[in-house]
Protein backbone atom coordinates (compact mmCIF):
# COMPACT_ATOMS: atom_id res chain seq x y z
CA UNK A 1 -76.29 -156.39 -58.67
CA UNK A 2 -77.57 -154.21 -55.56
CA UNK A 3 -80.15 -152.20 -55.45
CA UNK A 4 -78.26 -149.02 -55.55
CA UNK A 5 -79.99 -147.10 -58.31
CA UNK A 6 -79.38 -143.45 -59.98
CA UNK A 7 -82.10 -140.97 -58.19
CA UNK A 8 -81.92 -139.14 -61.55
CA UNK A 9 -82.07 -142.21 -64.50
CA UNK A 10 -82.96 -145.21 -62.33
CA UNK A 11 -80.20 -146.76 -63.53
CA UNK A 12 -78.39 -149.81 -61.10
CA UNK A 13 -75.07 -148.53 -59.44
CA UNK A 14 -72.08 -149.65 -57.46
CA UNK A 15 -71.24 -148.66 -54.17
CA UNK A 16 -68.42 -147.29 -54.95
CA UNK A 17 -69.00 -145.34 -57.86
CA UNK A 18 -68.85 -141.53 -57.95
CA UNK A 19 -71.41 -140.82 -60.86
CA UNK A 20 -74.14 -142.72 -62.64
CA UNK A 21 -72.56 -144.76 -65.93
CA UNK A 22 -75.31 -144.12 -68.28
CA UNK A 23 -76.35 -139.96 -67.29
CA UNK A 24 -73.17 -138.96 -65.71
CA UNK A 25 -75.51 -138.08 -62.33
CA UNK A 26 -72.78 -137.13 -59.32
CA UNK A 27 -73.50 -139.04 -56.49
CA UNK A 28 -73.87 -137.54 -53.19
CA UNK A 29 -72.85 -139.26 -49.78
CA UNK A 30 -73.37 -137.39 -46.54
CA UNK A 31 -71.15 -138.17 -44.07
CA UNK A 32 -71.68 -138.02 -40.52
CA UNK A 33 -70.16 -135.54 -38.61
CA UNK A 34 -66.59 -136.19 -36.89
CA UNK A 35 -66.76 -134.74 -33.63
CA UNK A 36 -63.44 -134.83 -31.17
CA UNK A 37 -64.10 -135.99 -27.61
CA UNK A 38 -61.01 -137.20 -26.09
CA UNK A 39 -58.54 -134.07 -27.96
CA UNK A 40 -57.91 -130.91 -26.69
CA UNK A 41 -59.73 -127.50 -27.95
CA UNK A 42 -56.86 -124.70 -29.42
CA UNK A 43 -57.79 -121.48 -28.59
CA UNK A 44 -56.55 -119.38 -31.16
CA UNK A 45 -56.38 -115.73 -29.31
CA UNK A 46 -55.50 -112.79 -31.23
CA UNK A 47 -53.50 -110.86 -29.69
CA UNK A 48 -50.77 -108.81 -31.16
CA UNK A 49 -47.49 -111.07 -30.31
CA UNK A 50 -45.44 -109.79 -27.13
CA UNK A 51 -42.65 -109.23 -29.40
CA UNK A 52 -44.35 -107.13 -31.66
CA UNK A 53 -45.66 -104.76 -28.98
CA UNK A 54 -41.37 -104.31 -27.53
CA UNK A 55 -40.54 -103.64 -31.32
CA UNK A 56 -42.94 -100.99 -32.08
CA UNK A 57 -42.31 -99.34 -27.99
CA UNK A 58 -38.14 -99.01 -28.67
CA UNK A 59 -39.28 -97.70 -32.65
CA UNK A 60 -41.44 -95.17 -31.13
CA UNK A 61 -38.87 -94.34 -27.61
CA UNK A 62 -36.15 -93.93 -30.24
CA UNK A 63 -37.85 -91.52 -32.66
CA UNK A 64 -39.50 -89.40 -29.61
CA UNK A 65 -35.53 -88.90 -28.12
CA UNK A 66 -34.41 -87.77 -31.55
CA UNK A 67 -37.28 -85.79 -31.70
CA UNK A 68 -35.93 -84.23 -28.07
CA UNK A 69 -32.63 -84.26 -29.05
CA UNK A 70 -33.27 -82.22 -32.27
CA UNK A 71 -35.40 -79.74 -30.49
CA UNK A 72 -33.19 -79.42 -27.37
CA UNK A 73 -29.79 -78.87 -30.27
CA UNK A 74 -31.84 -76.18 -32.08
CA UNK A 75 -32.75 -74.42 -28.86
CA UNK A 76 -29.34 -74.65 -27.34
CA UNK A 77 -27.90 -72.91 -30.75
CA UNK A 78 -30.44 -69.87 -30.50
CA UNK A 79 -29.71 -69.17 -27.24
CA UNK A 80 -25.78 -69.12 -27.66
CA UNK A 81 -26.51 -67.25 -31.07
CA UNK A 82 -28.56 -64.75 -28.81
CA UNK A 83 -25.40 -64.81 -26.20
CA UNK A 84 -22.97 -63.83 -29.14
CA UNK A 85 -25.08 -61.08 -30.38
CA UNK A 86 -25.94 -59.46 -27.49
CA UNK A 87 -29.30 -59.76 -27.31
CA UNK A 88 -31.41 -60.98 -24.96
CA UNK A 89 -34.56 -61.41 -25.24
CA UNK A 90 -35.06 -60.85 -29.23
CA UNK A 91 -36.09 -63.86 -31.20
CA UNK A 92 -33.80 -65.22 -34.24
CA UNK A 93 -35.56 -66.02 -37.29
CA UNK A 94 -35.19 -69.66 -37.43
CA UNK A 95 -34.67 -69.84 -40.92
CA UNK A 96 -33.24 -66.51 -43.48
CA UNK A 97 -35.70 -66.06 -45.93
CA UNK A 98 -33.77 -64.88 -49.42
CA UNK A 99 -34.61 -61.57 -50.82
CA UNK A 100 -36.63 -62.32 -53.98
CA UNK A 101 -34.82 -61.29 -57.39
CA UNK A 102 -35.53 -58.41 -58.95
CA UNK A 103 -35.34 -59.76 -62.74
CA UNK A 104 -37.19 -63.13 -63.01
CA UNK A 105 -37.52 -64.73 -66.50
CA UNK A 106 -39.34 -67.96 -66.89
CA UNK A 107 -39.02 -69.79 -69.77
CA UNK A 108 -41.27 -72.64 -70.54
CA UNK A 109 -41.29 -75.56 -73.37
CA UNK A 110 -44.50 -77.27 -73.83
CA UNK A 111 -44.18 -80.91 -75.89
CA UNK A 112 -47.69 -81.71 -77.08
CA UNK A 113 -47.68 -85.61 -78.76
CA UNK A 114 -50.63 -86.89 -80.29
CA UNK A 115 -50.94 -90.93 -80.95
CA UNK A 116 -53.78 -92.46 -83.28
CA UNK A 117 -54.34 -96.00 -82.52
CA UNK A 118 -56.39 -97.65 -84.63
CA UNK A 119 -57.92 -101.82 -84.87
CA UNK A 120 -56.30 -103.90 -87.12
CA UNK A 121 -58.51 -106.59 -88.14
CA UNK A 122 -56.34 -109.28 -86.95
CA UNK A 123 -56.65 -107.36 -83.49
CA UNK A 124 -53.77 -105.59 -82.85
CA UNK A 125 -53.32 -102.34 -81.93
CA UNK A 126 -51.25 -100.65 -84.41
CA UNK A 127 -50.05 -97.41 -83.83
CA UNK A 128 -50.75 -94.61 -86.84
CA UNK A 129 -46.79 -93.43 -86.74
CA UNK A 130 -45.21 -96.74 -86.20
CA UNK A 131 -45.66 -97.57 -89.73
CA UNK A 132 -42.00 -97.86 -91.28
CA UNK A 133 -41.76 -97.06 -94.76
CA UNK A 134 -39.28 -98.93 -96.56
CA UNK A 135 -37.85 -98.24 -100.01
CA UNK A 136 -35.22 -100.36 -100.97
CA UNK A 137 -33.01 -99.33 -103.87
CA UNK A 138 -31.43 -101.74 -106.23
CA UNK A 139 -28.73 -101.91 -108.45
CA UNK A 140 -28.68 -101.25 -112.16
């Protein structure tokens, strides 16, 4: 046999066994460390990808010339609004506010539902109104 021995039983081991045969002990085997000479280092950088950057630019050039557009359209209408009324230098409201209604009713329904649950012993839970009552009938 070698002299391998378990460092927790003394008992005689292999070389190439994993734990000790009579306590079960794992066996530990530190191994030296690998280093790379001859390989190149990757340099992992973290930039956000070139692509991504273009995507999110056109996303954010697109919504700012809607934004224009929308703003220039709503302009443009007041002022040939303003044109068509006559007036010149009087501001539109930009959006008619309704006149409130004289008569309001408001009716509400409230639904209030209340659920027991309670522990079966097996343990389920077993809802208090989920419990079916059957009566069956039978024939004279």
């Amino acid at each position: 046999m070698s002299d391998l021995r378990c460092g927790r039983c003394e008992f005689p081991r292999e070389t190439n066994d994993n734990f000790c045969r009579r306590c079960g002990h794992q066996f530990t085997v530190n191994l030296p460390v690998v280093r790379s000479v001859g390989l190149p280092q990757v340099q992992r950088s973290r930039a956000i990808p070139p692509s991504l950057v273009g995507s999110v630019a056109v996303l954010a050039l697109g919504t700012g010339a809607e934004w224009l557009a929308r703003r220039l359209a709503g302009t443009a209408t007041r002022a040939v609004a303003r044109k068509m009324l006559g007036t010149s230098n009087t501001k539109l409201p930009a959006k008619a506010e309704p006149a409130p209604p004289s008569d309001v009713t408001v009716d509400e329904v409230l639904y209030v539902r209340k659920v027991s649950v309670r522990l079966e012993p097996i343990g389920r839970f077993v809802p208090h109104q989920a419990e079916p009552q059957l009566k069956s009938r039978t024939a004279c």
